[in-house]
Protein backbone atom coordinates (compact mmCIF):
# COMPACT_ATOMS: atom_id res chain seq x y z
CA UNK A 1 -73.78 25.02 65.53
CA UNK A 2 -71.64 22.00 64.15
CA UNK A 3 -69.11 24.41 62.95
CA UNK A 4 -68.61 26.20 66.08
CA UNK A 5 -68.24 22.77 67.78
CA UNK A 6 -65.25 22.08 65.04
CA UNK A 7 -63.61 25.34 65.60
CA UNK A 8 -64.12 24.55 69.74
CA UNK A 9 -62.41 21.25 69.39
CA UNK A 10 -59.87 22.00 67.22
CA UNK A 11 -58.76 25.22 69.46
CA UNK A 12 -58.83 23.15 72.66
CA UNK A 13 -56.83 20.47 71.12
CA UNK A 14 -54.13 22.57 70.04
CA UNK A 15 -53.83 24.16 73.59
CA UNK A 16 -53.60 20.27 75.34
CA UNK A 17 -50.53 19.61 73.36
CA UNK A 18 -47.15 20.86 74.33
CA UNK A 19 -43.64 21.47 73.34
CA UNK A 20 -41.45 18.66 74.23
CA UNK A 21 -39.50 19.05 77.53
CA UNK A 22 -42.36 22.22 78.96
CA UNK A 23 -43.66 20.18 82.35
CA UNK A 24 -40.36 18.80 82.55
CA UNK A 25 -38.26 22.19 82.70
CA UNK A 26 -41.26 23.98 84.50
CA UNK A 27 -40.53 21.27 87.24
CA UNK A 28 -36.75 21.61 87.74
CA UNK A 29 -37.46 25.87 87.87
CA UNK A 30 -40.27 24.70 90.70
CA UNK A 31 -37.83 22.67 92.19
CA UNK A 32 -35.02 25.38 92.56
CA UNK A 33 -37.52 28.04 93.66
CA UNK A 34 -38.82 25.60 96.71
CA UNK A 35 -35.16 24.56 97.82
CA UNK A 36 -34.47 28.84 97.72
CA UNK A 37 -37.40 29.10 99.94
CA UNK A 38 -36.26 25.92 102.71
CA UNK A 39 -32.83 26.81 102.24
CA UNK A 40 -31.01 30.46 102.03
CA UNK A 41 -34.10 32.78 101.72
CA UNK A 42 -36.30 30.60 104.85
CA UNK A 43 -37.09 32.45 107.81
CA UNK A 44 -38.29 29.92 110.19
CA UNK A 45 -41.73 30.46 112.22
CA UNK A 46 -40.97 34.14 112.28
CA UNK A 47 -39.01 37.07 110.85
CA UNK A 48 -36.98 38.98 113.53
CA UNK A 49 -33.79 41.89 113.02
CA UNK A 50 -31.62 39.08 111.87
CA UNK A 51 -33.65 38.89 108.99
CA UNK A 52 -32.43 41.85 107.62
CA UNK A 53 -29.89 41.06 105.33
CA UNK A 54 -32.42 38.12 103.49
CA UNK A 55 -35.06 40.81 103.57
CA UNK A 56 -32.83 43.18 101.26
């Protein structure tokens, strides 16, 4: 039982670390997919015929 606990906590603690820079990058692609969405690609409250062209 002790040795499955070892194995448990040394698997978990290997999967809390990251590589340097990972939250930080995953942020900025976050970032430029949410400005997409409010900017060029938003459709308002609803999507009519003018849509179209954003829709292809």
């Amino acid at each position: 039982m002790g040795a499955l606990v070892l194995v448990g906590s040394v698997a978990m603690g290997g999967c809390s670390s990251s590589p340097p820079g990972l939250v930080e990058n995953a942020d900025k692609k976050c970032d430029t997919i949410t400005d997409r969405f409010t900017g060029d690609l938003a459709y308002g409250k609803a999507i009519n015929s003018d849509h179209l062209a954003k829709v292809r």
